[in-house]
N, C-alpha and C. Protein backbone atom coordinates (compact mmCIF):
# COMPACT_ATOMS: atom_id res chain seq x y z
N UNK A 1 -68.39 -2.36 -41.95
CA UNK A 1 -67.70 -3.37 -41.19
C UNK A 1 -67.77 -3.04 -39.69
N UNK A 2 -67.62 -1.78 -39.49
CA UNK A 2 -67.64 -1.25 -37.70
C UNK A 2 -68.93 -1.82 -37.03
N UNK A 3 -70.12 -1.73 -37.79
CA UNK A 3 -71.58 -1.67 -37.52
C UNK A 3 -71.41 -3.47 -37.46
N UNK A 4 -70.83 -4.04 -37.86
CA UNK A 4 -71.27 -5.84 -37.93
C UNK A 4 -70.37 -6.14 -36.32
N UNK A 5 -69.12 -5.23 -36.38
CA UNK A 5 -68.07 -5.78 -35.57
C UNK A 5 -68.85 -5.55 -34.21
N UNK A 6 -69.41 -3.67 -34.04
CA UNK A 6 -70.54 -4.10 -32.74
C UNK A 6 -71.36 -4.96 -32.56
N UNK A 7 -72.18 -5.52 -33.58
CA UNK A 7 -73.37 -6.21 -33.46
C UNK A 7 -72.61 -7.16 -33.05
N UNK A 8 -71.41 -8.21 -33.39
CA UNK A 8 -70.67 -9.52 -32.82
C UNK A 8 -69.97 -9.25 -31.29
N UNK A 9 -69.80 -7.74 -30.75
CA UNK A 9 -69.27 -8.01 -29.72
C UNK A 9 -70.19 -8.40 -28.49
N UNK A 10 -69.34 -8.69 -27.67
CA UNK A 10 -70.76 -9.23 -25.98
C UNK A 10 -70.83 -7.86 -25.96
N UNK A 11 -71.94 -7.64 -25.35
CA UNK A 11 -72.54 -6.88 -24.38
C UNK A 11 -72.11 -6.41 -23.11
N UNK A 12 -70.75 -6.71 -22.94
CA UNK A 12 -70.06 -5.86 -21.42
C UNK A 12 -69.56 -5.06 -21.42
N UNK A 13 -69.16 -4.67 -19.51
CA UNK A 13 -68.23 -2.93 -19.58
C UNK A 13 -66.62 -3.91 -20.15
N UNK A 14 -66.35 -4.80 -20.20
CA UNK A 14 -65.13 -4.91 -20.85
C UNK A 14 -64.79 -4.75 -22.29
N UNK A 15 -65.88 -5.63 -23.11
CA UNK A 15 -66.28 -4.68 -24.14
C UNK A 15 -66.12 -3.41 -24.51
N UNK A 16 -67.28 -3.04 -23.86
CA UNK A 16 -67.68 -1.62 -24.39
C UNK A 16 -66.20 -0.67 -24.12
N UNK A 17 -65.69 -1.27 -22.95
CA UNK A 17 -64.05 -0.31 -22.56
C UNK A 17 -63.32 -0.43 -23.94
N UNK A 18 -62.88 -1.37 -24.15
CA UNK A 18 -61.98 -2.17 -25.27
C UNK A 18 -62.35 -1.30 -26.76
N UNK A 19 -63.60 -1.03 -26.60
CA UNK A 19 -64.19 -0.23 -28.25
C UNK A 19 -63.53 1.43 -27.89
N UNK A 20 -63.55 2.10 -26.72
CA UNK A 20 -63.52 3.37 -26.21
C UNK A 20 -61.85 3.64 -25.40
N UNK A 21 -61.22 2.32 -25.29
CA UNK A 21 -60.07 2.87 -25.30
C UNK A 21 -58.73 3.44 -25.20
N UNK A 22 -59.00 3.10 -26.55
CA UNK A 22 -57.65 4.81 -27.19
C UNK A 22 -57.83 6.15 -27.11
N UNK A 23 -59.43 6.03 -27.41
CA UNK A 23 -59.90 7.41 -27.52
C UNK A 23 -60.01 8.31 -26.54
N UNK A 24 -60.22 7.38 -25.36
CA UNK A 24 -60.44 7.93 -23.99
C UNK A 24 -59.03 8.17 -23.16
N UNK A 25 -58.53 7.62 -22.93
CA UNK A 25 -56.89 7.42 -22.63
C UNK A 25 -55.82 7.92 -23.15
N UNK A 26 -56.05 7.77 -24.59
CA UNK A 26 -54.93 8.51 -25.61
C UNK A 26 -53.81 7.52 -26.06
N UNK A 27 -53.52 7.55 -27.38
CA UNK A 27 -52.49 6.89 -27.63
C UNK A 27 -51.34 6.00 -26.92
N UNK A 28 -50.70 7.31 -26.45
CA UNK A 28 -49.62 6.56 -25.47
C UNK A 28 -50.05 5.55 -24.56
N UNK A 29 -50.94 5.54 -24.15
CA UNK A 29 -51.17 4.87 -22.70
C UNK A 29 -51.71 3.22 -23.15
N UNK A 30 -52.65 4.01 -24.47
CA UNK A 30 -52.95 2.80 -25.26
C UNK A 30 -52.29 1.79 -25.64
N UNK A 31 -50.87 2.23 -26.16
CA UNK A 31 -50.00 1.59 -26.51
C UNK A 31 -49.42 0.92 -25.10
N UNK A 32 -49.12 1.03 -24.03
CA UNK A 32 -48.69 0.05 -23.24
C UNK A 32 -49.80 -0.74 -22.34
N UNK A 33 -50.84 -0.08 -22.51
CA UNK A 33 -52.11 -0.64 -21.36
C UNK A 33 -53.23 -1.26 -22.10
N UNK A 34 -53.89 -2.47 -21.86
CA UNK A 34 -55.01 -2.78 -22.47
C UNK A 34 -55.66 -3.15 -21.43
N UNK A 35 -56.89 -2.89 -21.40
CA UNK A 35 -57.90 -3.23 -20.69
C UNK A 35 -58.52 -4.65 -20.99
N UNK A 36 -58.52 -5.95 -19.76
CA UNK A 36 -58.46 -7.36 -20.01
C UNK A 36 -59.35 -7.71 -19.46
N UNK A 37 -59.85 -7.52 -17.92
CA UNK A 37 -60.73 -7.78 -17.42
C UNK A 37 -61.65 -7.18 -16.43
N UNK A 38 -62.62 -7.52 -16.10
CA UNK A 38 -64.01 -6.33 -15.47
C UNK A 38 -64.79 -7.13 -14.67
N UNK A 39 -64.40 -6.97 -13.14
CA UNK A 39 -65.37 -7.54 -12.09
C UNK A 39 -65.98 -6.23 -11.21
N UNK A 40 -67.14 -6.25 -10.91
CA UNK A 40 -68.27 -5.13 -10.50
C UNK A 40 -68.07 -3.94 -10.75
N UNK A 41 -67.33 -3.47 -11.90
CA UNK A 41 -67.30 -2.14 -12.47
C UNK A 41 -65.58 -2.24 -12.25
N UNK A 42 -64.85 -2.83 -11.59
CA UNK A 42 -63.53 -2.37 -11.26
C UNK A 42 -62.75 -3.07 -12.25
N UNK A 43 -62.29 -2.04 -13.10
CA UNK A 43 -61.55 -2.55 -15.04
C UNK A 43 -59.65 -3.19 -14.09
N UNK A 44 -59.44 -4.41 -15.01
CA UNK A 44 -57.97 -4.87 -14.63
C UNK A 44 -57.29 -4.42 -15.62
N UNK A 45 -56.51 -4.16 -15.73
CA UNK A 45 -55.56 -3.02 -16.81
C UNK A 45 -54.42 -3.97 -16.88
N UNK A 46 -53.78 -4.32 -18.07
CA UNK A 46 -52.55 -5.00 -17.95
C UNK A 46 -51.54 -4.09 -19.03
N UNK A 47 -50.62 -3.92 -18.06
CA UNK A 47 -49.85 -2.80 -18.57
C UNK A 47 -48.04 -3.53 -19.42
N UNK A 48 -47.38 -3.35 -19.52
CA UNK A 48 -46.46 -3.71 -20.14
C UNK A 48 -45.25 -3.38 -19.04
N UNK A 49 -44.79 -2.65 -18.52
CA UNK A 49 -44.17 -3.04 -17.68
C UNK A 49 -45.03 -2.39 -16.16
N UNK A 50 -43.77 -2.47 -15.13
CA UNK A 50 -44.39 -2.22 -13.20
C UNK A 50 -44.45 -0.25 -13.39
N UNK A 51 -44.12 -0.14 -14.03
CA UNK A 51 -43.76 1.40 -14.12
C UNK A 51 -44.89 1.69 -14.60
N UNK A 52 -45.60 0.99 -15.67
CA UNK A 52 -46.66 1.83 -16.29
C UNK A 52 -48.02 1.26 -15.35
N UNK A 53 -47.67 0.07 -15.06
CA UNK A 53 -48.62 -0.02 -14.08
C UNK A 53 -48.89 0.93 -12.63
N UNK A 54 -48.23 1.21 -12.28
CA UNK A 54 -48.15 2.22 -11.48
C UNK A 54 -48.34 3.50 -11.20
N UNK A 55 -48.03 4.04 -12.84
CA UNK A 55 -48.34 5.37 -13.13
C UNK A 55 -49.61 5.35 -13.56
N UNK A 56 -50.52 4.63 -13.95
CA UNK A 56 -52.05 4.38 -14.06
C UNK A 56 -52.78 4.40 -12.65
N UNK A 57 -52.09 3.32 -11.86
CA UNK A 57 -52.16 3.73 -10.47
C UNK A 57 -52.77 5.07 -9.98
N UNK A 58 -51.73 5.37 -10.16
CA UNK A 58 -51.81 6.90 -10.05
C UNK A 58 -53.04 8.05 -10.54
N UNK A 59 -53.20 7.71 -11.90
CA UNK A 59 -54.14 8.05 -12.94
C UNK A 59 -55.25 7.78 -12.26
N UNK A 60 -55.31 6.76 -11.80
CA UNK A 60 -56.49 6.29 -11.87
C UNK A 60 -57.84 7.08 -12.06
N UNK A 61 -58.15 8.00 -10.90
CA UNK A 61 -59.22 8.61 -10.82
C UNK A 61 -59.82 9.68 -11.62
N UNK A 62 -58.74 9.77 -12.38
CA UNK A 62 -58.61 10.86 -13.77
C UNK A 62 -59.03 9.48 -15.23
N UNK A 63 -58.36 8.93 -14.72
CA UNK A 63 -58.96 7.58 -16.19
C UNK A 63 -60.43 7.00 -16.26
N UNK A 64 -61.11 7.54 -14.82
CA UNK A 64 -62.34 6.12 -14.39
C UNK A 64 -63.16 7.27 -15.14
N UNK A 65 -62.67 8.62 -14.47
CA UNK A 65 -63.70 10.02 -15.35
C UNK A 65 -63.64 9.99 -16.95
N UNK A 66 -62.47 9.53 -17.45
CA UNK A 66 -62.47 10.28 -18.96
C UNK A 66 -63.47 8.58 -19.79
N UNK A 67 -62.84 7.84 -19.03
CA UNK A 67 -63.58 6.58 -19.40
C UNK A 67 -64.90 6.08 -19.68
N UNK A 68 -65.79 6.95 -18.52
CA UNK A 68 -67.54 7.03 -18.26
C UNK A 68 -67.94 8.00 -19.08
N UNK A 69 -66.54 8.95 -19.39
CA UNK A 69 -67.54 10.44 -19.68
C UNK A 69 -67.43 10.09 -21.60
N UNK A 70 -66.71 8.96 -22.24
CA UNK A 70 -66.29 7.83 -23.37
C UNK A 70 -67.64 7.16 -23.16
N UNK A 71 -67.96 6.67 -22.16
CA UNK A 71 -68.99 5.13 -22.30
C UNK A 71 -70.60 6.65 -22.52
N UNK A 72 -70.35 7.60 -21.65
CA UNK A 72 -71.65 8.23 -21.19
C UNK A 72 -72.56 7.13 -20.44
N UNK A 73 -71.87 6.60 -19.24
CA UNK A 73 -72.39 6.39 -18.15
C UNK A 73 -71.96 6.25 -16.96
N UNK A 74 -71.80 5.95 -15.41
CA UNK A 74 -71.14 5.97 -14.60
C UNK A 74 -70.46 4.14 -14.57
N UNK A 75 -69.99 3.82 -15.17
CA UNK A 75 -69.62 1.92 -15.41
C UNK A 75 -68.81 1.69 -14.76
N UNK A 76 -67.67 2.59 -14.91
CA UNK A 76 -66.21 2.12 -14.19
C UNK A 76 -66.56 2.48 -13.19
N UNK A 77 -65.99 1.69 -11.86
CA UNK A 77 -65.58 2.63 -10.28
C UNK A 77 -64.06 2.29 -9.80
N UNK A 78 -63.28 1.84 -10.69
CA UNK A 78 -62.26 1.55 -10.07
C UNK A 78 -61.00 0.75 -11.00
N UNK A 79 -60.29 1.03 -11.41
CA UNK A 79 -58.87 0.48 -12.12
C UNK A 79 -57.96 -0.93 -11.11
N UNK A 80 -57.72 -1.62 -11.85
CA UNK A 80 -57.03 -2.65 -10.87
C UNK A 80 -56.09 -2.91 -11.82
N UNK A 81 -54.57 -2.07 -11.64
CA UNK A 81 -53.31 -2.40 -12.92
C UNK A 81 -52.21 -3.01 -12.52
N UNK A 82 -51.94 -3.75 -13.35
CA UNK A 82 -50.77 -4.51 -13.34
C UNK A 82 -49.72 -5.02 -14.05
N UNK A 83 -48.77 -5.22 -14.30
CA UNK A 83 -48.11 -5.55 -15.50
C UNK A 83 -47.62 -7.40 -15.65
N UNK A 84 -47.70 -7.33 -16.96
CA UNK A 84 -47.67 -8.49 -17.69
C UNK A 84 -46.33 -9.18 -17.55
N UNK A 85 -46.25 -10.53 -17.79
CA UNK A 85 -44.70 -11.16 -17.77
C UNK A 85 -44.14 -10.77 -18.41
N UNK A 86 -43.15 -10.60 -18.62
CA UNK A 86 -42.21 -10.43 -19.86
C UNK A 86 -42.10 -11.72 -20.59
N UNK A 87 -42.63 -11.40 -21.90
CA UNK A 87 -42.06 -12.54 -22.90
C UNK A 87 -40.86 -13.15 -23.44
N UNK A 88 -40.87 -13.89 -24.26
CA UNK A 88 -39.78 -14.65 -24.48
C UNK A 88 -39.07 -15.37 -23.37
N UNK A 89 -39.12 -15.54 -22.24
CA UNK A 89 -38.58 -15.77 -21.22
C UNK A 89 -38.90 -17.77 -21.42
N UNK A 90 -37.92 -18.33 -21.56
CA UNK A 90 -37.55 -20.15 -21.97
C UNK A 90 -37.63 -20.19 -20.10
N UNK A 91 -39.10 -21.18 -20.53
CA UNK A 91 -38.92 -21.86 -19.04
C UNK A 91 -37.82 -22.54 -19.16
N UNK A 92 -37.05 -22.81 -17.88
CA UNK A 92 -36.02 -23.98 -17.01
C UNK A 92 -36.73 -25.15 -16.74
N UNK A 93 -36.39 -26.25 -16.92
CA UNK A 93 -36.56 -27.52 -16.35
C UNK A 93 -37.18 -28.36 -17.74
């Protein structure tokens, strides 16, 4: 099933991020951060709350390494994180 699921995915670094990770990042981080979107190598990270966005922030230059050294190539150059709305939130009007 793994081998069909690559063959159906595109061909991008958003992709290829999305397959690599948990593994690269680690659990925790996994669990609040997913990687959404990818313009000229620079990955948009959408994090779950401003805190975790921030502390990736931070990460960053430690995440772009463990990430390439995951892909085995230089892909990422740059993290762009942010956090997500909060759900459930009933529009007004």
């Amino acid at each position: 099933m793994r081998g069909l699921l690559d063959q159906l995915a595109p061909e991008t670094l958003l992709a290829d991020v999305q397959r690599v990770w948990a593994g690269a990042v680690g659990e925790t981080i996994a669990a609040e951060a997913t990687p959404t979107g990818d313009r000229g190598g620079t990955l948009t990270i959408t994090c779950r709350s401003a805190v975790w966005a921030q502390e990736l922030d931070l990460m960053g230059p430690e995440l772009v390494a463990r990430l390439n050294a995951a892909l085995g190539r230089e892909a990422v150059v740059a993290l762009r994180c942010s956090s997500a709305p909060p759900r459930g939130w009933a529009r007004q009007g």
